[in-house]
N, C-alpha and C. Protein backbone atom coordinates (compact mmCIF):
# COMPACT_ATOMS: atom_id res chain seq x y z
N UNK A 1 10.48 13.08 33.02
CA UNK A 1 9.28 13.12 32.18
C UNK A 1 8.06 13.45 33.03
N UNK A 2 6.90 13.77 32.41
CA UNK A 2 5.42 14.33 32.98
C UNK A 2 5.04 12.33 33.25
N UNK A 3 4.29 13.13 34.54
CA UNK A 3 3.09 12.03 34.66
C UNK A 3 2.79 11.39 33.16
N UNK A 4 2.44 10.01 33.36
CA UNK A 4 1.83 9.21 32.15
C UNK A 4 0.76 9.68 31.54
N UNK A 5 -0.14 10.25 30.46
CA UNK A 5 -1.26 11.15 29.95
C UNK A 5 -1.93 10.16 30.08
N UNK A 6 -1.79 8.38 30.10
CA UNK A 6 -2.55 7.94 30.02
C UNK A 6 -2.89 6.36 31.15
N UNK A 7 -3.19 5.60 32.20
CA UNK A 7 -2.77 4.36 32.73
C UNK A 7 -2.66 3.39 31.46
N UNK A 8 -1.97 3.04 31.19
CA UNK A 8 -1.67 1.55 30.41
C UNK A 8 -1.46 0.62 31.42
N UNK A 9 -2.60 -0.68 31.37
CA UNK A 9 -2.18 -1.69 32.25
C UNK A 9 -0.97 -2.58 32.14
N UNK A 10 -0.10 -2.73 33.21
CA UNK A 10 1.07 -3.51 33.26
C UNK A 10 0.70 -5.10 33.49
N UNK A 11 1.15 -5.90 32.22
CA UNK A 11 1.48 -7.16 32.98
C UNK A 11 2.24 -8.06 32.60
N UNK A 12 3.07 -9.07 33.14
CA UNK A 12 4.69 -9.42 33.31
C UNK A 12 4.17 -10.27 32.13
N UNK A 13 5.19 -11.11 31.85
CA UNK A 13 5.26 -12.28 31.15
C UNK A 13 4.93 -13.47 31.42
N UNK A 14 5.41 -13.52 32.83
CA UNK A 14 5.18 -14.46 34.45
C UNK A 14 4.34 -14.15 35.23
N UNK A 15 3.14 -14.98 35.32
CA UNK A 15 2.01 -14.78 36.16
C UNK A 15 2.46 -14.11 37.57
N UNK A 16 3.55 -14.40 38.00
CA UNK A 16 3.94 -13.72 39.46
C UNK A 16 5.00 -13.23 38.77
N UNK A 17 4.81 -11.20 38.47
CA UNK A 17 5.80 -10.64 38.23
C UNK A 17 7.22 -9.92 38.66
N UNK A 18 7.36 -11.13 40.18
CA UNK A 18 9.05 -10.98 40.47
C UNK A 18 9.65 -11.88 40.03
N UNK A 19 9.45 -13.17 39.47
CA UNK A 19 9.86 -13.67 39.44
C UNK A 19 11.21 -13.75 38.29
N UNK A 20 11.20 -12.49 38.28
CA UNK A 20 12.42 -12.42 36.72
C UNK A 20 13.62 -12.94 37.82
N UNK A 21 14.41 -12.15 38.55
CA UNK A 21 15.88 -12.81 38.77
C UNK A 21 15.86 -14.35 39.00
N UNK A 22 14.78 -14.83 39.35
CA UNK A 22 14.96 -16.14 39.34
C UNK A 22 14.55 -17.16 37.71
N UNK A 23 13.98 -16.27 37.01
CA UNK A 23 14.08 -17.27 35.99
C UNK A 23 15.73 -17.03 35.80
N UNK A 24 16.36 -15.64 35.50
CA UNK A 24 18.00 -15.55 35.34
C UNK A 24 18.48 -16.65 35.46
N UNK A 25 18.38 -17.11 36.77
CA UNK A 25 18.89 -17.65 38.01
C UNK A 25 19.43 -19.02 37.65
N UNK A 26 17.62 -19.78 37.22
CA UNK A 26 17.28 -20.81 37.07
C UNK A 26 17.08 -21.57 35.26
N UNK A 27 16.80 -20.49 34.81
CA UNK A 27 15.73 -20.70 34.09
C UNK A 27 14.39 -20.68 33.77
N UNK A 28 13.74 -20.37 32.56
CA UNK A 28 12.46 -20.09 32.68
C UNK A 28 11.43 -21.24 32.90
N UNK A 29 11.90 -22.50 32.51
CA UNK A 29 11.44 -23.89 32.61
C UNK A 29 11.35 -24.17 33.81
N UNK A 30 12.47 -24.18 34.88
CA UNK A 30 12.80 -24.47 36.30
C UNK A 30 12.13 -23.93 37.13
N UNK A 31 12.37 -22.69 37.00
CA UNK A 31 11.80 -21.09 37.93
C UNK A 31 10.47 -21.55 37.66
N UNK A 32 10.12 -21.20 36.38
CA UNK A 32 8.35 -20.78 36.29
C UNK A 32 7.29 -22.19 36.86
N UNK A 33 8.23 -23.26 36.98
CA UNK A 33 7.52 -24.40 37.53
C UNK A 33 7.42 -24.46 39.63
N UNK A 34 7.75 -22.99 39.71
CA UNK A 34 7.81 -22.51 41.08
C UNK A 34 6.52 -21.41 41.14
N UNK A 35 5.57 -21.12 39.94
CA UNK A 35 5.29 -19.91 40.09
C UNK A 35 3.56 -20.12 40.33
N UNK A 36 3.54 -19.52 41.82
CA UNK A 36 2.23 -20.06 42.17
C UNK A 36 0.57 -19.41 41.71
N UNK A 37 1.18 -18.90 40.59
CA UNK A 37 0.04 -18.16 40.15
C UNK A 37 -0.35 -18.69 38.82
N UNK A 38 0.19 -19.78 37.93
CA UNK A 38 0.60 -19.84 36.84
C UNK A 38 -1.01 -19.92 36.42
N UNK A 39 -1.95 -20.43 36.81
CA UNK A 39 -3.12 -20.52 36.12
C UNK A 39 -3.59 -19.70 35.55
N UNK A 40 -3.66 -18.30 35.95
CA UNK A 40 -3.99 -17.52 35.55
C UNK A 40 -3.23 -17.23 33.86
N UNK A 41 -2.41 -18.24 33.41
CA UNK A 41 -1.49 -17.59 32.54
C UNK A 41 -2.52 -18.17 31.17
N UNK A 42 -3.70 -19.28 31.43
CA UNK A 42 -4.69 -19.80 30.41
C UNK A 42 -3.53 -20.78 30.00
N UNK A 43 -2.83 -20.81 30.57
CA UNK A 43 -2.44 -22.59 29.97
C UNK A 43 -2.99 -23.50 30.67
N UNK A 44 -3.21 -25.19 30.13
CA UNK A 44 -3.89 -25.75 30.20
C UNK A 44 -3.23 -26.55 31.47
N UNK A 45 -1.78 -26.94 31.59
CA UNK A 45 -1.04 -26.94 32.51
C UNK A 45 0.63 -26.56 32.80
N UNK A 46 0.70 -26.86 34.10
CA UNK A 46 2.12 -26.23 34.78
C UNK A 46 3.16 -26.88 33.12
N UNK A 47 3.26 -27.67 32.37
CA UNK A 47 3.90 -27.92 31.78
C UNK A 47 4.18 -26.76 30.64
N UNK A 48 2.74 -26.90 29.96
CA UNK A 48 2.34 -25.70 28.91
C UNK A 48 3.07 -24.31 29.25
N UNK A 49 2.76 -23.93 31.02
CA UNK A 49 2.74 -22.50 31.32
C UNK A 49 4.48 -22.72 31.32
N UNK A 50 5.56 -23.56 31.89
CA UNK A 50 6.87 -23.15 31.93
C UNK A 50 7.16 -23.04 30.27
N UNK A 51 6.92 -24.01 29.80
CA UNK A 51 7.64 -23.97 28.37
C UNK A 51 7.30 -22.74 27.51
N UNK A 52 6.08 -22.25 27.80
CA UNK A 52 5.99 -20.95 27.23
C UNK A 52 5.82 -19.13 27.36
N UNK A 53 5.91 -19.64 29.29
CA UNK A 53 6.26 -17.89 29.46
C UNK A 53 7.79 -17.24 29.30
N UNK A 54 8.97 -17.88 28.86
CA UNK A 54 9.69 -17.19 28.33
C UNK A 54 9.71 -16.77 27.16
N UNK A 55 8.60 -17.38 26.33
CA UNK A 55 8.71 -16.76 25.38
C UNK A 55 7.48 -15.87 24.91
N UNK A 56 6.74 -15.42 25.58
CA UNK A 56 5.54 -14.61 25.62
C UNK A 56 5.91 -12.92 25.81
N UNK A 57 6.74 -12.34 26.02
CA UNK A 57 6.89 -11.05 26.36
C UNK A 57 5.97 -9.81 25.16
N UNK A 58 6.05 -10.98 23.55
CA UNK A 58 5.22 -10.38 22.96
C UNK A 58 3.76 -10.61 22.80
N UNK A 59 3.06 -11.13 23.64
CA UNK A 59 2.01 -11.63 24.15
C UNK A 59 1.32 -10.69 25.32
N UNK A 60 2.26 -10.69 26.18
CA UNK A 60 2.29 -9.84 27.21
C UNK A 60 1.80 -8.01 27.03
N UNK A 61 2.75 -7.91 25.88
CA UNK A 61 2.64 -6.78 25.15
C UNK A 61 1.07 -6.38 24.76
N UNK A 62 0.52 -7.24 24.17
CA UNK A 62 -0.31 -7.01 23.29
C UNK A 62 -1.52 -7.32 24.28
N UNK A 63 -1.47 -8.07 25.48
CA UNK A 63 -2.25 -8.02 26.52
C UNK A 63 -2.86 -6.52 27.46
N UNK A 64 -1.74 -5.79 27.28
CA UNK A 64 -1.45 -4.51 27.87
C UNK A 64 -2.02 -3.75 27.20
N UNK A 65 -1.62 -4.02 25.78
CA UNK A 65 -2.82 -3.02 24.17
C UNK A 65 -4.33 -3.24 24.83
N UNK A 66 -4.80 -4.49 24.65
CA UNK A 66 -5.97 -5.03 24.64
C UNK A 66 -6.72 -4.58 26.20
N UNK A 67 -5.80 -4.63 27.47
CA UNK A 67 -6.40 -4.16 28.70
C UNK A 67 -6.85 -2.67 28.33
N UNK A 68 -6.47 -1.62 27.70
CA UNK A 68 -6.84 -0.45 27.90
C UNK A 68 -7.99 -0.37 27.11
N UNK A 69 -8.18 -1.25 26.73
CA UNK A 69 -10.14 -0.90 25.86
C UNK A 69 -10.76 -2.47 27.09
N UNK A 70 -10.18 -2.76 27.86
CA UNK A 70 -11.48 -3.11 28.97
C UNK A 70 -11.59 -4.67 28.34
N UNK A 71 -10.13 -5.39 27.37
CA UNK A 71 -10.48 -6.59 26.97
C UNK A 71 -9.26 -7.44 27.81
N UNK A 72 -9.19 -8.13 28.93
CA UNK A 72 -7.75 -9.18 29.00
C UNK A 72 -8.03 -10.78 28.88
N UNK A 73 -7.02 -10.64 28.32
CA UNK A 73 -6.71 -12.10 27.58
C UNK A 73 -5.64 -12.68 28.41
N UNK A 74 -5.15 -14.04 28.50
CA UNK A 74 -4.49 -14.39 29.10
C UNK A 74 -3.74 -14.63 28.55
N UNK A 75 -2.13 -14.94 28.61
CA UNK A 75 -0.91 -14.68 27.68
C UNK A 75 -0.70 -16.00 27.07
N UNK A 76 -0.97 -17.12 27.44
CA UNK A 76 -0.71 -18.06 26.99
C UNK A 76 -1.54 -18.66 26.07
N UNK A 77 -2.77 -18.39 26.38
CA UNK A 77 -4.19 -18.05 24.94
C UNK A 77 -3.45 -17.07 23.90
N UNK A 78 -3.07 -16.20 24.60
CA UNK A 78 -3.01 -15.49 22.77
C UNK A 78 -1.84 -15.91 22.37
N UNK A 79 -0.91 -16.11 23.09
CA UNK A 79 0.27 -16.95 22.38
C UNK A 79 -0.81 -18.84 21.27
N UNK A 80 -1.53 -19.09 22.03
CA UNK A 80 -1.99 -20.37 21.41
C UNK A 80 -2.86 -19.77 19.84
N UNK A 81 -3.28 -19.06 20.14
CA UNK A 81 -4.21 -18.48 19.29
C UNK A 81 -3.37 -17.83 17.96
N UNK A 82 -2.17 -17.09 18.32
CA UNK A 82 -1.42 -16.19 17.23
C UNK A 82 -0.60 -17.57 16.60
N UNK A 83 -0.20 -18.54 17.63
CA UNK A 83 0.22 -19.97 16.98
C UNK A 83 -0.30 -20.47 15.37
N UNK A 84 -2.00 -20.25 15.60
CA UNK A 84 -2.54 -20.84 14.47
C UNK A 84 -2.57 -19.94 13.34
N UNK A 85 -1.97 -18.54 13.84
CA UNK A 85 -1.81 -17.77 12.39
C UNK A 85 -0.25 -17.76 12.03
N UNK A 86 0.76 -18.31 12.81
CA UNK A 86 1.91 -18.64 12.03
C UNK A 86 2.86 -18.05 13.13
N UNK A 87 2.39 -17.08 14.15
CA UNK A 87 2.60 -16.19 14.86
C UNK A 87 3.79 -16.96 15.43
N UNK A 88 3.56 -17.61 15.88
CA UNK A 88 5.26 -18.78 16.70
C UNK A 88 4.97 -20.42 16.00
N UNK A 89 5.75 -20.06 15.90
CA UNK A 89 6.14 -21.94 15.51
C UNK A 89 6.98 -22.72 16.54
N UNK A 90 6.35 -23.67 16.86
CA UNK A 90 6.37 -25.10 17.57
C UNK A 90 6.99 -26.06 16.71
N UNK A 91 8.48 -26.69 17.15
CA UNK A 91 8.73 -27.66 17.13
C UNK A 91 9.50 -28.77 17.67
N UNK A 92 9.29 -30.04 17.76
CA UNK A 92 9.69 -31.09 19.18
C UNK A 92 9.95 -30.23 20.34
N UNK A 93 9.25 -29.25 20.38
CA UNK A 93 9.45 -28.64 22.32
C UNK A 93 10.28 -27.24 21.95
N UNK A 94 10.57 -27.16 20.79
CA UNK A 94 11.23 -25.90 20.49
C UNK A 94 9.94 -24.58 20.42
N UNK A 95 10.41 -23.43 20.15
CA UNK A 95 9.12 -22.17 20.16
C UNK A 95 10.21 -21.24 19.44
N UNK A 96 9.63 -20.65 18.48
CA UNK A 96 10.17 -19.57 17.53
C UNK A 96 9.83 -18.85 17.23
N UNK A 97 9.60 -17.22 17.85
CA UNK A 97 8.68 -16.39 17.23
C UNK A 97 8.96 -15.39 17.94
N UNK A 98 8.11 -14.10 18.48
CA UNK A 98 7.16 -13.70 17.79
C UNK A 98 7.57 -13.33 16.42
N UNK A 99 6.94 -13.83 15.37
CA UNK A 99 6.84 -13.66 13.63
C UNK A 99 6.03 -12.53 13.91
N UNK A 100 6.94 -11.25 13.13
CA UNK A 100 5.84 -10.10 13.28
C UNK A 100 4.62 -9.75 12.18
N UNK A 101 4.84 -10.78 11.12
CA UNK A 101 3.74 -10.27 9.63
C UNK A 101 2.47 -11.26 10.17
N UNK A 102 2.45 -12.56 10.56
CA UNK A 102 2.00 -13.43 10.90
C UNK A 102 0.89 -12.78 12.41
N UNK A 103 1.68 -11.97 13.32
CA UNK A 103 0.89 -11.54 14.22
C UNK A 103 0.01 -10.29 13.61
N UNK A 104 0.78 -9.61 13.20
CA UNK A 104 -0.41 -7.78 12.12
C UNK A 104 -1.76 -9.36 11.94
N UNK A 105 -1.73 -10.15 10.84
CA UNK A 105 -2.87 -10.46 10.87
C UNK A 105 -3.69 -11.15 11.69
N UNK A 106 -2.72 -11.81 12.75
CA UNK A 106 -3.78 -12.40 13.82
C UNK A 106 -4.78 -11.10 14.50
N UNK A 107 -3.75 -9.87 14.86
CA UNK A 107 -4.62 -8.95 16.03
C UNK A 107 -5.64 -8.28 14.81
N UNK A 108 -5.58 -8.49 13.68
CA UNK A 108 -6.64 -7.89 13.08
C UNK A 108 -8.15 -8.45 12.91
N UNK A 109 -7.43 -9.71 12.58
CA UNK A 109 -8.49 -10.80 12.08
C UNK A 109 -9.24 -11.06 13.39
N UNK A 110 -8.70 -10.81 14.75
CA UNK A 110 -9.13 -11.68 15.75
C UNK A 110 -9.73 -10.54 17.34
N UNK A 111 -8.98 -8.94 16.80
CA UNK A 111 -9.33 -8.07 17.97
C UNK A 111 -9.40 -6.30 16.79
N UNK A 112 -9.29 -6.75 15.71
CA UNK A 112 -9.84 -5.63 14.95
C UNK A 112 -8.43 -3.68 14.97
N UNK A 113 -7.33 -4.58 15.56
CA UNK A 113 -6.13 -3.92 15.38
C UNK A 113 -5.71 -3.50 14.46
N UNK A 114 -5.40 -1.80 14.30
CA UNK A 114 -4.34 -1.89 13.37
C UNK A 114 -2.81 -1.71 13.69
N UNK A 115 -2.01 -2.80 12.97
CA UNK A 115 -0.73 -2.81 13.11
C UNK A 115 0.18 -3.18 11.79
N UNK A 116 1.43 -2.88 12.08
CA UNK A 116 2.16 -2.33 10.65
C UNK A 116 3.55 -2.75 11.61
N UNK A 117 4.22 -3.59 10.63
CA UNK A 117 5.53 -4.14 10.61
C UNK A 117 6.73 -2.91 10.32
N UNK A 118 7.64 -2.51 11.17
CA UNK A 118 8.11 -1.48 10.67
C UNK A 118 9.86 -1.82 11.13
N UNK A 119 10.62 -1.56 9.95
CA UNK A 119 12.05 -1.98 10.26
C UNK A 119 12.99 -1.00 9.86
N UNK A 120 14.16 -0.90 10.03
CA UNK A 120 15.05 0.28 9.91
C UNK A 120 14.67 1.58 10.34
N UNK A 121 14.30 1.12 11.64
CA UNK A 121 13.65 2.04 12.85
C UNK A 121 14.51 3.13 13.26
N UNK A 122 14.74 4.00 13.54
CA UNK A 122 15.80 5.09 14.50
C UNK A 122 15.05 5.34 15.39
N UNK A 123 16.10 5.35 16.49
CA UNK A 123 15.03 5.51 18.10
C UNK A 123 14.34 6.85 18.18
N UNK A 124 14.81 7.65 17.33
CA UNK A 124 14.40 8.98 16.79
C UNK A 124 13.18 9.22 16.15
N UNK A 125 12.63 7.94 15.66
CA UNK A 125 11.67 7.83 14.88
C UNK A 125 10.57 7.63 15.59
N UNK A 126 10.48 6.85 16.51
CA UNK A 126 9.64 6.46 17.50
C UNK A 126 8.39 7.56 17.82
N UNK A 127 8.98 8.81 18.57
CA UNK A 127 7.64 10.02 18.52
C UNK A 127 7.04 10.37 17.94
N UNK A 128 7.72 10.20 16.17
CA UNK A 128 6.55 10.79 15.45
C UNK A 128 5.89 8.99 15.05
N UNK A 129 6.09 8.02 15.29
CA UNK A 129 5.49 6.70 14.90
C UNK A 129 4.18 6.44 16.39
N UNK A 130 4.43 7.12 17.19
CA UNK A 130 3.34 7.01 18.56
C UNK A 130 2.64 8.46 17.90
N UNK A 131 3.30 9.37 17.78
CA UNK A 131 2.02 10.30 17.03
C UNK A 131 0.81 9.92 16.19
N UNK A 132 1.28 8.97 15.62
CA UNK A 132 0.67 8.15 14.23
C UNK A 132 -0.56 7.19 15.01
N UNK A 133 0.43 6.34 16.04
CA UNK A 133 -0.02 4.80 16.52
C UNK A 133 -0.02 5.15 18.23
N UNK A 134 -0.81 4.20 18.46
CA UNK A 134 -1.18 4.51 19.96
C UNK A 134 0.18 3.80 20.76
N UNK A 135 1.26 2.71 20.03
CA UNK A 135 1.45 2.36 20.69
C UNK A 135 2.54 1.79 19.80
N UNK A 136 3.85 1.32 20.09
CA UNK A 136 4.73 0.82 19.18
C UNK A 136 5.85 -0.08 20.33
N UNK A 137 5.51 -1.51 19.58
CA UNK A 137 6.12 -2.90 20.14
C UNK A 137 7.24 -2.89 19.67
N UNK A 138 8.81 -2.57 20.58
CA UNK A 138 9.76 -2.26 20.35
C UNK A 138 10.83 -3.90 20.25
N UNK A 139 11.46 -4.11 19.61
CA UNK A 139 12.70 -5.42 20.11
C UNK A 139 13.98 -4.68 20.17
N UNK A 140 13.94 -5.31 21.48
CA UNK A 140 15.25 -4.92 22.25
C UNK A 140 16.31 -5.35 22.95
N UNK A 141 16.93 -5.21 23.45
CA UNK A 141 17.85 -6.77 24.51
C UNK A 141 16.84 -6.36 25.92
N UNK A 142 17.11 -7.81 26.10
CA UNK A 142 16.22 -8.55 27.23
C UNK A 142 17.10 -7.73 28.33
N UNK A 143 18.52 -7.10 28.21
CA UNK A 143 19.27 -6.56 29.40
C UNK A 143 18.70 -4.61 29.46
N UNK A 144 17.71 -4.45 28.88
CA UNK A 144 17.84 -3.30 29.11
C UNK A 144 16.93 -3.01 30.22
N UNK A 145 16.82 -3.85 31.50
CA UNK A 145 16.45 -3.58 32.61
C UNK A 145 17.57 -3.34 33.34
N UNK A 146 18.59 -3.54 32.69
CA UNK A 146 19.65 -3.24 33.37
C UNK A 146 20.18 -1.70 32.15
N UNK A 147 19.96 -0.56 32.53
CA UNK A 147 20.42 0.43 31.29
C UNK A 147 21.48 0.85 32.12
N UNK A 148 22.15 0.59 33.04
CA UNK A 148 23.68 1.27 33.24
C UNK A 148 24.85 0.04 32.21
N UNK A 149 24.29 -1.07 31.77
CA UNK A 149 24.71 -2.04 31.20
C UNK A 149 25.26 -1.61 29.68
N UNK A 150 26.32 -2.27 29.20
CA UNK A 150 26.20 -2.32 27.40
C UNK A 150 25.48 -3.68 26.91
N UNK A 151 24.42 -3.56 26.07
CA UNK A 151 23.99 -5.05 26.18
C UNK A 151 24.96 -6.20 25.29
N UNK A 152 24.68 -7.23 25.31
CA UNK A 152 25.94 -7.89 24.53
C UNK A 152 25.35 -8.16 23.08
N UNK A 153 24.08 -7.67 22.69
CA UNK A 153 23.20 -7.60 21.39
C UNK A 153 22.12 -6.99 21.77
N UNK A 154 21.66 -6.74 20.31
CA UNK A 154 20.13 -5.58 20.56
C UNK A 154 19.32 -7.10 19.90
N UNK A 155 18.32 -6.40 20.53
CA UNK A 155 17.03 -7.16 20.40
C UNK A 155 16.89 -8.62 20.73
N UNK A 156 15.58 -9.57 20.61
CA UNK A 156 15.55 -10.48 21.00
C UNK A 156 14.30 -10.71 22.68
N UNK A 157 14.15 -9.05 23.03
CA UNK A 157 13.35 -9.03 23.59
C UNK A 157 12.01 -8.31 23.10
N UNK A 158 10.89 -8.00 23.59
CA UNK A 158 9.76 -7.10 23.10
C UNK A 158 9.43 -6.13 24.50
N UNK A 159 9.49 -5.01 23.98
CA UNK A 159 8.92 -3.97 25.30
C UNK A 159 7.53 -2.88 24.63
N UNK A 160 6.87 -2.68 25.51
CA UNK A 160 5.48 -2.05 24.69
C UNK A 160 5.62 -0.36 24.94
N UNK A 161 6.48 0.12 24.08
CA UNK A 161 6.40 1.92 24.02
C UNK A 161 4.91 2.71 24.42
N UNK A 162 5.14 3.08 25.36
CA UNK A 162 3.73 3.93 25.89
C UNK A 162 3.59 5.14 25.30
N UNK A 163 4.94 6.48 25.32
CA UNK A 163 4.72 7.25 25.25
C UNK A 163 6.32 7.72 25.07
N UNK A 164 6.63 8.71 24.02
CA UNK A 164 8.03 9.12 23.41
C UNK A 164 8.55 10.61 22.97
N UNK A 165 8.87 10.84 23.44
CA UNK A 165 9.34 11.91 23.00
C UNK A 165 10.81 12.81 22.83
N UNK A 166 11.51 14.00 22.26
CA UNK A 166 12.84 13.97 21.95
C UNK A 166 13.91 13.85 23.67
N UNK A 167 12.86 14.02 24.84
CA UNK A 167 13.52 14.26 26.12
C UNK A 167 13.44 13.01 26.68
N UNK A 168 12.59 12.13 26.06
CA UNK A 168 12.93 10.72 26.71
C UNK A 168 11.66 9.44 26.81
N UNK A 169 11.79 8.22 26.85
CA UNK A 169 10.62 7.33 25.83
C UNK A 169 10.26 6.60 27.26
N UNK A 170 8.75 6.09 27.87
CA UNK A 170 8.33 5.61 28.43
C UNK A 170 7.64 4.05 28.12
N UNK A 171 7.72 2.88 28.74
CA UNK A 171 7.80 1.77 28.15
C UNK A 171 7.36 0.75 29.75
N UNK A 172 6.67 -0.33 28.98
CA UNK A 172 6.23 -1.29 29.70
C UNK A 172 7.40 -2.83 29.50
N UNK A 173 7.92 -3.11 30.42
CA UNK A 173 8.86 -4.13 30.23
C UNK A 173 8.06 -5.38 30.68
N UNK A 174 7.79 -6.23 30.07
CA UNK A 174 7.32 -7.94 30.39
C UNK A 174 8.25 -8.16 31.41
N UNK A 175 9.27 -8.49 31.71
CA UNK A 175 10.28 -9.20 32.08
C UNK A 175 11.05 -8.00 33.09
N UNK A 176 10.99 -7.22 33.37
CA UNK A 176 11.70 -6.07 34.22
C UNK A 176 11.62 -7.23 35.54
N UNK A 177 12.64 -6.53 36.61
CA UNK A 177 12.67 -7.05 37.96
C UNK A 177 12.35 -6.60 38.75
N UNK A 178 12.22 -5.25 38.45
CA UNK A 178 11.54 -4.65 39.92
C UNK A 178 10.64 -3.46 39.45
N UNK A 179 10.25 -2.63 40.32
CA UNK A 179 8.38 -1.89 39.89
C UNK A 179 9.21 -1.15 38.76
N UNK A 180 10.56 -0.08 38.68
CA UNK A 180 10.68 0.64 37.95
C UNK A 180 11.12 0.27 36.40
N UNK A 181 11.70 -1.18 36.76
CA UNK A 181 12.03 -1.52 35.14
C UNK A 181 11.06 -2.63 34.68
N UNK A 182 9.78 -2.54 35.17
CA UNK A 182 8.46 -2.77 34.65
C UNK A 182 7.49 -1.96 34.13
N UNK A 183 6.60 -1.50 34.75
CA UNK A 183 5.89 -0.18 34.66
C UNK A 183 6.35 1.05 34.57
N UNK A 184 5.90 1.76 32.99
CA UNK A 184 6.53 3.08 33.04
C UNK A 184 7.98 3.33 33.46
N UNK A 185 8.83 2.24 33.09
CA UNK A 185 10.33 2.81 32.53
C UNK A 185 10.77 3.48 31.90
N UNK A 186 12.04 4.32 32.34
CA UNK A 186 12.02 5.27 31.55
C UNK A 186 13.54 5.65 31.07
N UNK A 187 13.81 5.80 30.54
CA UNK A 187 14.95 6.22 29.29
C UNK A 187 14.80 7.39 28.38
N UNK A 188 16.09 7.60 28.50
CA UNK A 188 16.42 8.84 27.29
C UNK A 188 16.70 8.32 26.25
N UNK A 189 16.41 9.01 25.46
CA UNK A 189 16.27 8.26 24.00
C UNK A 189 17.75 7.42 23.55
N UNK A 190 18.92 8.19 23.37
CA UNK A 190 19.62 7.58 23.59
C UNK A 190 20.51 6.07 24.19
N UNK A 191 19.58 6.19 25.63
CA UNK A 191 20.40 5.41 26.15
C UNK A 191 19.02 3.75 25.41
N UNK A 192 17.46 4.44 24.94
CA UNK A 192 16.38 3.34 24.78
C UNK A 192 17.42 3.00 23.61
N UNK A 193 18.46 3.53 22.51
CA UNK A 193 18.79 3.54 21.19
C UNK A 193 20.02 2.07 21.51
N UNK A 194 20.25 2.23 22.81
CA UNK A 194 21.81 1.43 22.51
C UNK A 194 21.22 0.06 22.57
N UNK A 195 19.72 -0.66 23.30
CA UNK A 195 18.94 -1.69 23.31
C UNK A 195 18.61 -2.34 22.30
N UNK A 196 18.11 -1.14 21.29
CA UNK A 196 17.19 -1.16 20.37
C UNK A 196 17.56 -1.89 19.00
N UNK A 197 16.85 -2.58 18.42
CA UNK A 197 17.51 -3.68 17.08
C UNK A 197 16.72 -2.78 16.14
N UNK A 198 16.02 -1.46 15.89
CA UNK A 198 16.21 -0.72 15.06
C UNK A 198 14.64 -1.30 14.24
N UNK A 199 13.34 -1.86 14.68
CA UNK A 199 12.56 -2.57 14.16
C UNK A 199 11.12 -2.85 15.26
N UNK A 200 10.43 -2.99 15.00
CA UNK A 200 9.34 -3.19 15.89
C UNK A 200 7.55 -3.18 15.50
N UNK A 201 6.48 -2.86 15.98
CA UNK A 201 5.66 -3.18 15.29
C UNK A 201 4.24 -2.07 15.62
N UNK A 202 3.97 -1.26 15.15
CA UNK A 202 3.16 -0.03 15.78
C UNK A 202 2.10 -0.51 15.93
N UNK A 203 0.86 -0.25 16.67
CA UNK A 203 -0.05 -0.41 16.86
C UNK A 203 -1.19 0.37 17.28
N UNK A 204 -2.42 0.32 16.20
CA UNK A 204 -3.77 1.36 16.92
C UNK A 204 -4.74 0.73 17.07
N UNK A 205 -5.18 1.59 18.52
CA UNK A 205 -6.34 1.12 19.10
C UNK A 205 -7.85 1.97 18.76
């Protein structure tokens, strides 16, 4: 593929973004209570920040939207914040979400977004849906940092589509392990299709 047309800022899920093989490893609870950057994540503490950067990747996402107009938020704020619009649900220590109808109206109500819930996706569909939208929040398996892999299910993860087209789709991974299956990853459509749960959430800036 061409150079990126545009920088989209990258940033992990995990305030220190190597730390993916070791959440694998460990866990995201265990690991991330190793991670010496966590403040920056706007949780209030080390407790807050483990229990909820595994489940922020769609947070992360939308951090990356919001950096390219010159706004960052910290992931664990907008995870608290999309909370009170229904966005994840909390319960006894459990976390369930990202709810994608629940978030369209948080980023509207709260950063003036437009976004649109979109399902029975074809990975095919994608170029002309970034033609449309600046930007389209894909769910996918969490293994497609590994794409020589078959994953053992699609979706369940969130990756932020940069840029798509029929020769091959460029994408920001929360959770990647190393520079290339973070920033500007890249896949042929195909192989983005075998990840893909066929659903995701477009977005304009």
């Amino acid at each position: 593929m061409k150079p990126p047309t545009e920088t989209v800022p990258f940033f992990s899920q995990w305030e220190t973004p190597d730390m993916t093989l070791a959440v694998l490893a460990d866990g995201a609870e265990a690991a991330l209570r190793r991670d010496p950057l966590w403040q920056g994540s706007g949780a209030g503490t080390l407790d807050e920040y483990a229990a909820w950067a595994g489940n922020v990747c769609g947070m992360a996402c939308l951090k990356m939207i919001l950096a390219t107009r010159g706004q960052i938020v910290p992931t664990i704020e907008l995870a608290r914040r999309c909370t009170g619009y229904g966005g994840y649900v909390v319960d006894e220590g459990s976390i369930r979400g990202l709810i994608y109808a629940p978030f369209v109206t948080f980023v509207k109500q709260e950063f003036g977004l437009e976004a649109e819930v979109m399902t029975n996706v074809a990975a095919t569909d994608i170029p002309a849906i970034l033609a449309r939208s600046r930007f389209f929040i894909a769910s996918v398996s969490s293994s497609i940092r590994w794409p020589e892999r078959e994953p053992p299910s699609k979706g369940g993860h969130l990756v932020l589509v940069t840029e798509a087209s029929h020769q091959g789709f460029r994408f920001h991974n929360p959770s990647g392990h190393t520079s290339a299956t973070q920033a500007n990853a890249e896949l042929a459509p195909a192989d983005f299709d075998r990840f893909f749960a066929n659903r995701g959430i477009a977005v304009a800036i």
